[in-house]
N, C-alpha and C. Protein backbone atom coordinates (compact mmCIF):
# COMPACT_ATOMS: atom_id res chain seq x y z
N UNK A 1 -34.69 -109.35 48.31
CA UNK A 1 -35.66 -109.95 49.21
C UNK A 1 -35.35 -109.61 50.66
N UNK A 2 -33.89 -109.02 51.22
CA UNK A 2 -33.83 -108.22 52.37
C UNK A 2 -33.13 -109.35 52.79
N UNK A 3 -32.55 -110.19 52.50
CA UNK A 3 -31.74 -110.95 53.06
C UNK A 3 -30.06 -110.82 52.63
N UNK A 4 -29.90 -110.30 51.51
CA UNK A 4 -28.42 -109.67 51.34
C UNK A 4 -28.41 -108.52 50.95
N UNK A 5 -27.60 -107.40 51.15
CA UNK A 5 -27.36 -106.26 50.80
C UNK A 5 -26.34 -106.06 49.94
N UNK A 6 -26.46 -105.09 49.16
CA UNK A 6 -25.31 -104.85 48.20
C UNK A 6 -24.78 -103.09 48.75
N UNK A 7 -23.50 -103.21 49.23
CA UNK A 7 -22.94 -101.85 49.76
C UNK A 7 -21.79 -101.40 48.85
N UNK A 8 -21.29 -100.29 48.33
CA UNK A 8 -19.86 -100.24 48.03
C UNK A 8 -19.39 -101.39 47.14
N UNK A 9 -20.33 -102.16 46.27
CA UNK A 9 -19.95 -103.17 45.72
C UNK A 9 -19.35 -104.48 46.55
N UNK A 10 -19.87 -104.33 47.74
CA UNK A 10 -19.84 -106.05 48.64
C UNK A 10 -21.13 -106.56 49.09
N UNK A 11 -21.28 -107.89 49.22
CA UNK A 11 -22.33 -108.39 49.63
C UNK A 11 -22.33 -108.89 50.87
N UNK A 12 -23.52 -108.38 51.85
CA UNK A 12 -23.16 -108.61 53.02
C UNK A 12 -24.36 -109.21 53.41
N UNK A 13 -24.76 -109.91 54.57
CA UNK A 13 -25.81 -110.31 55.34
C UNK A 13 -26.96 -108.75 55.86
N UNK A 14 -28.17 -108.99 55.27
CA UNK A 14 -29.19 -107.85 56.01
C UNK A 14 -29.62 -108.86 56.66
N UNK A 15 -29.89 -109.39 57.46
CA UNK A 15 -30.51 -110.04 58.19
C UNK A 15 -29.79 -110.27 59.98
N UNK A 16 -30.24 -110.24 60.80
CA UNK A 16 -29.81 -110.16 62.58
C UNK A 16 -28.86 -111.52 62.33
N UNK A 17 -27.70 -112.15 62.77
CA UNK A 17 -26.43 -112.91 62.52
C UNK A 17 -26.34 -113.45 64.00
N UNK A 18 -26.70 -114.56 64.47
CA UNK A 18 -26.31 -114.75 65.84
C UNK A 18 -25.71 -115.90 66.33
N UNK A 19 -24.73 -115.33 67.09
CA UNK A 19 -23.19 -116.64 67.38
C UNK A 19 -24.46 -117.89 68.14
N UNK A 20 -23.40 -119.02 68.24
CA UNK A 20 -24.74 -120.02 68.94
C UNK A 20 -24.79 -119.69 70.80
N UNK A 21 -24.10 -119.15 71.27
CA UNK A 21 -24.49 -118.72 72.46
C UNK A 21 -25.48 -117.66 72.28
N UNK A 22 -25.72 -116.95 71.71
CA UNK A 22 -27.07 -116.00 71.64
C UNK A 22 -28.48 -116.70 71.14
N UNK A 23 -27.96 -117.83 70.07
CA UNK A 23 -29.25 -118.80 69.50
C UNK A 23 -29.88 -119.47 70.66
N UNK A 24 -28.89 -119.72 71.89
CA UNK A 24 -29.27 -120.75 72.68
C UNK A 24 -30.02 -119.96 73.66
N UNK A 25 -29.52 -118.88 73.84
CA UNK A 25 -30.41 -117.96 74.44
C UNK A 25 -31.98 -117.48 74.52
N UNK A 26 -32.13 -117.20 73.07
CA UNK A 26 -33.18 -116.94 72.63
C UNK A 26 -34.43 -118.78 72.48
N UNK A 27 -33.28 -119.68 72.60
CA UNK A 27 -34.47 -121.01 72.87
C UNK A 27 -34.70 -121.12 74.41
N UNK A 28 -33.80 -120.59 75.02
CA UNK A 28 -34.41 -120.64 76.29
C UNK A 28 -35.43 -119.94 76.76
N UNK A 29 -35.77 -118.82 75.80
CA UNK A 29 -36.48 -118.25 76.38
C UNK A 29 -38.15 -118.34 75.69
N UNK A 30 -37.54 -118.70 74.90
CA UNK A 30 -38.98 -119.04 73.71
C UNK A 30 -39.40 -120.74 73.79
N UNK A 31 -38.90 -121.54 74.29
CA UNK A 31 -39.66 -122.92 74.58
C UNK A 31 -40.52 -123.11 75.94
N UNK A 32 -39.97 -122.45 76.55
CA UNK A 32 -41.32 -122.52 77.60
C UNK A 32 -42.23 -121.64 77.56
N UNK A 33 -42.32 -121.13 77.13
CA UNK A 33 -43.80 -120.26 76.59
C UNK A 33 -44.71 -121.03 75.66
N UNK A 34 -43.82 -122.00 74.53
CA UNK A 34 -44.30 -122.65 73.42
C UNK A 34 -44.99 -123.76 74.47
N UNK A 35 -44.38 -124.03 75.03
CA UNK A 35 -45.05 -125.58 75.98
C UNK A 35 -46.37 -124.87 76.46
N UNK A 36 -46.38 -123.79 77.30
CA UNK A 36 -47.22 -123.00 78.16
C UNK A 36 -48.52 -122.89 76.86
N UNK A 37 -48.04 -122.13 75.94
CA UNK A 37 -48.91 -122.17 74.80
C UNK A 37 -49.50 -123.37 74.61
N UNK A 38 -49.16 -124.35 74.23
CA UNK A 38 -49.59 -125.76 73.81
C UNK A 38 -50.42 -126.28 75.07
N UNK A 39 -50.26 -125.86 76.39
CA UNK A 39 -50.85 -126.23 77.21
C UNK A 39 -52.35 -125.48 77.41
N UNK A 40 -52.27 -124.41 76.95
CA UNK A 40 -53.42 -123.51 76.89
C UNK A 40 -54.15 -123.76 75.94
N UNK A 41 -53.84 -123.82 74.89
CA UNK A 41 -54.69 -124.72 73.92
C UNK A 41 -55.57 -125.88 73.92
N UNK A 42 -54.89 -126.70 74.34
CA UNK A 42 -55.48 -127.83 74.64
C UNK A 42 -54.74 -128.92 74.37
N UNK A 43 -54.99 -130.03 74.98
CA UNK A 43 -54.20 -131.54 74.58
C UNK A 43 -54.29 -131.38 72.92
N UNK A 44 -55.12 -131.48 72.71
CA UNK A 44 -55.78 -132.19 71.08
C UNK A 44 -54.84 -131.08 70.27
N UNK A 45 -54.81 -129.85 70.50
CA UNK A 45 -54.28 -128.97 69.45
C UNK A 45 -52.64 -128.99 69.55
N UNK A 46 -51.88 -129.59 71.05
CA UNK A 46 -50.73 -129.86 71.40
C UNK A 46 -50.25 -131.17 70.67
N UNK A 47 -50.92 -132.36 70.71
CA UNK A 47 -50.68 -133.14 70.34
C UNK A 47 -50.86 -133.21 68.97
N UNK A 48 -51.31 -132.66 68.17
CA UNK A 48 -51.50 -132.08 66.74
C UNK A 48 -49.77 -131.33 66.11
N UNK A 49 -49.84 -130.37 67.03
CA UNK A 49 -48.31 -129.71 66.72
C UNK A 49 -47.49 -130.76 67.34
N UNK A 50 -47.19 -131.21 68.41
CA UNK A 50 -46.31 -132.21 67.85
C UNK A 50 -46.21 -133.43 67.01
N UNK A 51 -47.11 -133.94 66.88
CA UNK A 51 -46.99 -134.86 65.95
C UNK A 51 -47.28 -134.40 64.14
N UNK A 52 -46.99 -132.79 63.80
CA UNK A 52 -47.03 -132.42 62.41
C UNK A 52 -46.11 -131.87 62.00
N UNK A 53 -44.94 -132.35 62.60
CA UNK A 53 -43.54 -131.23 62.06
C UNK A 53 -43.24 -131.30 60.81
N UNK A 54 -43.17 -130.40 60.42
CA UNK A 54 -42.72 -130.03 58.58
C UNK A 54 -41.17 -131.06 58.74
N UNK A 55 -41.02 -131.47 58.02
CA UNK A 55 -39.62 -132.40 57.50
C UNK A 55 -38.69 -131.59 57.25
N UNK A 56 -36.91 -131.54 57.26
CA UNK A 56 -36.56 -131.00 57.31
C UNK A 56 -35.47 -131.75 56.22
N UNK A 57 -34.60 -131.13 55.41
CA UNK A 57 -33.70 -131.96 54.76
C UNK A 57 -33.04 -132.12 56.21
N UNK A 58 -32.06 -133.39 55.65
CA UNK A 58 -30.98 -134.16 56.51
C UNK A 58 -30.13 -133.73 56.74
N UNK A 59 -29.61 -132.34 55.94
CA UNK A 59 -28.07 -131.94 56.37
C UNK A 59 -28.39 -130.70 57.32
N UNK A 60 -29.49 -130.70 58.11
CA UNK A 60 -30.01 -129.39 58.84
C UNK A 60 -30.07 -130.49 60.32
N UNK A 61 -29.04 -130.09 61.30
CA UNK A 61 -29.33 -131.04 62.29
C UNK A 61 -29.63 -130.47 63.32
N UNK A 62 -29.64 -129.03 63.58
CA UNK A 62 -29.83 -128.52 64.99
C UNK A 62 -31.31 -127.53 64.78
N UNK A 63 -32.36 -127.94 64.06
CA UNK A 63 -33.48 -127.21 64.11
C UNK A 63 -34.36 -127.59 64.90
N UNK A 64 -34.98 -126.74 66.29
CA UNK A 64 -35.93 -127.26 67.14
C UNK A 64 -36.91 -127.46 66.50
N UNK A 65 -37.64 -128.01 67.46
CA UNK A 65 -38.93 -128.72 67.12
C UNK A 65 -40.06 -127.69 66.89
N UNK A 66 -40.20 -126.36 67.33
CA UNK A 66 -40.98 -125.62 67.83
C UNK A 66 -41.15 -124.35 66.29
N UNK A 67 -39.48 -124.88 65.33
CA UNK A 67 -39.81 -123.84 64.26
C UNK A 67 -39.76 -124.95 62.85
N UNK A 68 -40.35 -126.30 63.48
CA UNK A 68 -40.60 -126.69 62.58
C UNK A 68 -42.56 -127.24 62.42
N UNK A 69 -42.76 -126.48 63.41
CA UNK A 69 -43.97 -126.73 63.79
C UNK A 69 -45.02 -125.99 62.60
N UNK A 70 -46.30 -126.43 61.79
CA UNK A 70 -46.83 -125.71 60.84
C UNK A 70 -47.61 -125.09 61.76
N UNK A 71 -47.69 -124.53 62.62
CA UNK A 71 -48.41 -123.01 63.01
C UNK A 71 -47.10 -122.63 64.35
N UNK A 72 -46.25 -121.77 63.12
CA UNK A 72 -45.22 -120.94 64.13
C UNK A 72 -45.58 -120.09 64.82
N UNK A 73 -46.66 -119.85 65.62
CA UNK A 73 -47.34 -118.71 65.93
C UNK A 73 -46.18 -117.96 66.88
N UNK A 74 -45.23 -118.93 67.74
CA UNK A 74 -44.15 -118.09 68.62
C UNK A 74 -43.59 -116.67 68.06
N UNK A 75 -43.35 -117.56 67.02
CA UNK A 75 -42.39 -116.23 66.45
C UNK A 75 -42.71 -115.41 65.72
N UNK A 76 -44.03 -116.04 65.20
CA UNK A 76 -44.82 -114.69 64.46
C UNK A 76 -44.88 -113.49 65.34
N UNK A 77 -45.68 -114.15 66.39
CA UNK A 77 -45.70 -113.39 67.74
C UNK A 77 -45.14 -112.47 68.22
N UNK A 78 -43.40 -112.99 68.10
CA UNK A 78 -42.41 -111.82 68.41
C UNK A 78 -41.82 -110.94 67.56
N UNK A 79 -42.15 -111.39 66.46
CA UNK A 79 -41.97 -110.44 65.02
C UNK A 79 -42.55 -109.36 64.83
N UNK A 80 -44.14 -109.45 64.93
CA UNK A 80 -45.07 -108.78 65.43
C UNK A 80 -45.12 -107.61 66.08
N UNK A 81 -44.32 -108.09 67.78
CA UNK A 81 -44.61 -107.00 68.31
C UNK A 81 -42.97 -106.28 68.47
N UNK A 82 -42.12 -106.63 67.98
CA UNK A 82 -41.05 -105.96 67.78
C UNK A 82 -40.99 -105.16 66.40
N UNK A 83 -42.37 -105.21 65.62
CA UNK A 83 -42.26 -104.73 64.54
C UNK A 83 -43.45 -103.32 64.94
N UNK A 84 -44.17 -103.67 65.46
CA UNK A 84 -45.23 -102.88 66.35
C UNK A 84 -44.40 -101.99 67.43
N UNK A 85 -43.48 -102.02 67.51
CA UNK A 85 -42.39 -101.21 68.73
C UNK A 85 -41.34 -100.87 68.25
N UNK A 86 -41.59 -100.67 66.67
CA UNK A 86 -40.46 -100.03 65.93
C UNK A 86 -39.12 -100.59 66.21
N UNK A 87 -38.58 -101.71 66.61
CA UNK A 87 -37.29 -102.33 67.25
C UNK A 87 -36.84 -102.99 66.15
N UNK A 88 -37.85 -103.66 64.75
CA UNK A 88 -37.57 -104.26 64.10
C UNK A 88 -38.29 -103.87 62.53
N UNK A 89 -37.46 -103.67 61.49
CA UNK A 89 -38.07 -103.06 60.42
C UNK A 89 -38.33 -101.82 60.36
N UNK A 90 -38.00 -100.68 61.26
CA UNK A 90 -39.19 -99.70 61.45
C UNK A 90 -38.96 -98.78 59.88
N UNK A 91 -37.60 -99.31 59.09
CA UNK A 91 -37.13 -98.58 58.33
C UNK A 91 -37.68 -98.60 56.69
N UNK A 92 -38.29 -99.97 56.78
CA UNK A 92 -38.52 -100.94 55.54
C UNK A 92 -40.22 -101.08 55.53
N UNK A 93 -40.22 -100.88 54.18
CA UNK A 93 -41.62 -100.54 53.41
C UNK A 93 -42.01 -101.63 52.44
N UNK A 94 -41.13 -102.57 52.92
CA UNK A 94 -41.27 -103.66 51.32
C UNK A 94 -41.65 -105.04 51.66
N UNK A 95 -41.78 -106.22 51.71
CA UNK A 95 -41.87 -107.82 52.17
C UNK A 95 -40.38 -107.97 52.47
N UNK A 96 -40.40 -108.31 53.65
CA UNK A 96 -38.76 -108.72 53.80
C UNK A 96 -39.37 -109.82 55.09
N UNK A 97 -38.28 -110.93 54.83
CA UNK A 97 -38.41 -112.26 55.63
C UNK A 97 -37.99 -112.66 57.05
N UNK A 98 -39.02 -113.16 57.88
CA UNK A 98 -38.54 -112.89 59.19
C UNK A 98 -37.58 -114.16 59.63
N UNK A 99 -36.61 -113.63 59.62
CA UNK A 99 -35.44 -114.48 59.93
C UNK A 99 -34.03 -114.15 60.09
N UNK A 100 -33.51 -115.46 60.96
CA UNK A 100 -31.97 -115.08 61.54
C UNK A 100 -31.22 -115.95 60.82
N UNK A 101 -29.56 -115.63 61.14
CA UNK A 101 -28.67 -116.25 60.55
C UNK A 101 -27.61 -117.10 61.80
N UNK A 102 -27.58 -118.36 62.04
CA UNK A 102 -27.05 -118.79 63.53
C UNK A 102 -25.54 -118.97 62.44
N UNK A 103 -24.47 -119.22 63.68
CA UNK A 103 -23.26 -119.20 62.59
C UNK A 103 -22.31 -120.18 63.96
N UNK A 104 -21.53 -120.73 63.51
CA UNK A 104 -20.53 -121.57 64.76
C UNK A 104 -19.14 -120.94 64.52
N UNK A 105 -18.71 -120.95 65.51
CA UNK A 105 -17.35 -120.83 65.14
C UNK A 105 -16.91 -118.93 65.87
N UNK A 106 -15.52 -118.73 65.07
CA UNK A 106 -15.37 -117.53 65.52
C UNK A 106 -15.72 -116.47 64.40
């Protein structure tokens, strides 16, 4: 499904792996656009996404609000056009899932 690879007989992560100083990065830069978005929309469609967040199990404690939202359009968004600019996928011909792996520690 493009989320583990099998190399040389090891299994490794296919998927982008990012320490939490790079996670935090990438929310800084993607929540104010999401607000900006929600503001362009309109009250009614803002106040809709926030008040419809998909539920999350309990042992998941650091998921923003913005990718639990049922119209992720942010990140579709940037999937999109990093996939449109050959930066992301340009290699892969198959359904593979758009997503990262955040990790703590060293």
């Amino acid at each position: 499904m493009g989320i583990l690879a099998r190399e040389n007989g090891r299994i490794s992560a296919d998927i982008p792996i990012l320490s939490e100083s790079e996670y935090a990065v990438i929310l800084k830069l993607v929540e104010p656009w999401l607000k900006l978005l929600t503001e362009k929309l309109g009250s009614e469609l803002g106040e809709y996404l926030n008040n419809a967040l998909e539920p999350i199990p309990p042992h998941l404690k650091s998921v923003p609000d913005w990718l639990r939202s049922p119209i992720d359009c942010t990140t579709m968004s940037a999937v999109r056009e990093a996939f449109d600019r050959g930066l992301w996928l340009s290699d892969i011909d198959y359904c593979c899932p758009p997503m990262v792996m955040r990790y703590r520690g060293k």
